[in-house]
Protein backbone atom coordinates (compact mmCIF):
# COMPACT_ATOMS: atom_id res chain seq x y z
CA UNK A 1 -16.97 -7.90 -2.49
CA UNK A 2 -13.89 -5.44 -3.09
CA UNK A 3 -11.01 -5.16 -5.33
CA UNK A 4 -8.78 -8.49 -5.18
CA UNK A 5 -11.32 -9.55 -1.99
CA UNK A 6 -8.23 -8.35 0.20
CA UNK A 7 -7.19 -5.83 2.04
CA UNK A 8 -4.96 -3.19 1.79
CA UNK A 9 -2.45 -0.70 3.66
CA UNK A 10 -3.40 2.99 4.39
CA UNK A 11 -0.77 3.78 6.51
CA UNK A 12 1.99 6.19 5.81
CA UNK A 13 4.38 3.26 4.87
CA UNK A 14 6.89 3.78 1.93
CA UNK A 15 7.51 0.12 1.10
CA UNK A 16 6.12 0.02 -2.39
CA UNK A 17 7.05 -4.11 -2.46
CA UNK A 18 4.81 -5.01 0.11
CA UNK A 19 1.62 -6.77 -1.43
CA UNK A 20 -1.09 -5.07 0.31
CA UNK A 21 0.18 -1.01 -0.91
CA UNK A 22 -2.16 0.15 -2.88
CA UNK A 23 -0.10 1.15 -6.57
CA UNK A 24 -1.19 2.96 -9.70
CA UNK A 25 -1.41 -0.24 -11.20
CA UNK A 26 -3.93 -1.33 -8.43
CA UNK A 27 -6.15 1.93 -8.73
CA UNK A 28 -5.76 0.96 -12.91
CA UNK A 29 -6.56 -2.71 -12.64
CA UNK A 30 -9.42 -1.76 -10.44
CA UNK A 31 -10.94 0.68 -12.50
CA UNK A 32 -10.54 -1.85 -15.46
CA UNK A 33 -12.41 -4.82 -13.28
CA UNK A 34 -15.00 -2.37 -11.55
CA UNK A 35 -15.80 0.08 -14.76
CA UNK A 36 -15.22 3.41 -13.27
CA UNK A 37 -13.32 4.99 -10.20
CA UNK A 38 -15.99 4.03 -7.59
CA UNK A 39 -14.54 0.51 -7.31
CA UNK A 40 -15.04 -1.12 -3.79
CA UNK A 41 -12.09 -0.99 -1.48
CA UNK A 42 -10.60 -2.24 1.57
CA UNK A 43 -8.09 -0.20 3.25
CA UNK A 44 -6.78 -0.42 7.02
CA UNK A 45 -3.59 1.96 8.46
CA UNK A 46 -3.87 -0.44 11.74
CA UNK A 47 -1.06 -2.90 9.31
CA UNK A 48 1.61 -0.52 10.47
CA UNK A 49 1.23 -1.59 14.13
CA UNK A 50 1.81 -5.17 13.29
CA UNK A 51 3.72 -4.97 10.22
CA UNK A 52 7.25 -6.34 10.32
CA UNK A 53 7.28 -4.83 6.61
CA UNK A 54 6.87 -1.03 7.76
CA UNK A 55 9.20 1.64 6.51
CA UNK A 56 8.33 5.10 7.32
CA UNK A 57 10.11 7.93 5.08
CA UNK A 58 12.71 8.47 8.18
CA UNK A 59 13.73 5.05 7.93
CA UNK A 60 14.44 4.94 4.28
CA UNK A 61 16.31 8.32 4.43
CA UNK A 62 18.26 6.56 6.94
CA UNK A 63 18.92 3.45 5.14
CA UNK A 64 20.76 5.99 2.12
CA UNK A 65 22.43 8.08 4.64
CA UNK A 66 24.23 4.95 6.12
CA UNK A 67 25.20 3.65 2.85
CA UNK A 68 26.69 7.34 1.57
């Protein structure tokens, strides 16, 4: 059993849209369902191999830089 019974990114991805990054309000609602901060968790940084989602900081500084 862990939080939401998924699994979640721990890569070095930016895209704070993507379902499985791990927000505030995640850590919040977690701490809510579990009691405390020692909640169960599922992480995996292997998502940014197969991710057609990923967006590293370079790319997103790129993305503005285009539009300027």
């Amino acid at each position: 059993m862990v939080y939401k019974d998924m699994t979640f990114c721990y890569s070095d991805c930016v895209n704070t849209k993507c379902y499985r990054n791990f927000s505030p309000e995640h850590r919040a609602n977690a701490i809510k369902w579990w009691g405390d901060d020692t909640f169960p968790l599922s992480m995996t940084a292997s998502y940014r191999v197969e991710c057609p989602d990923y967006k590293h900081q370079t790319q997103i500084e790129g993305d503005t830089e285009d539009a300027a």
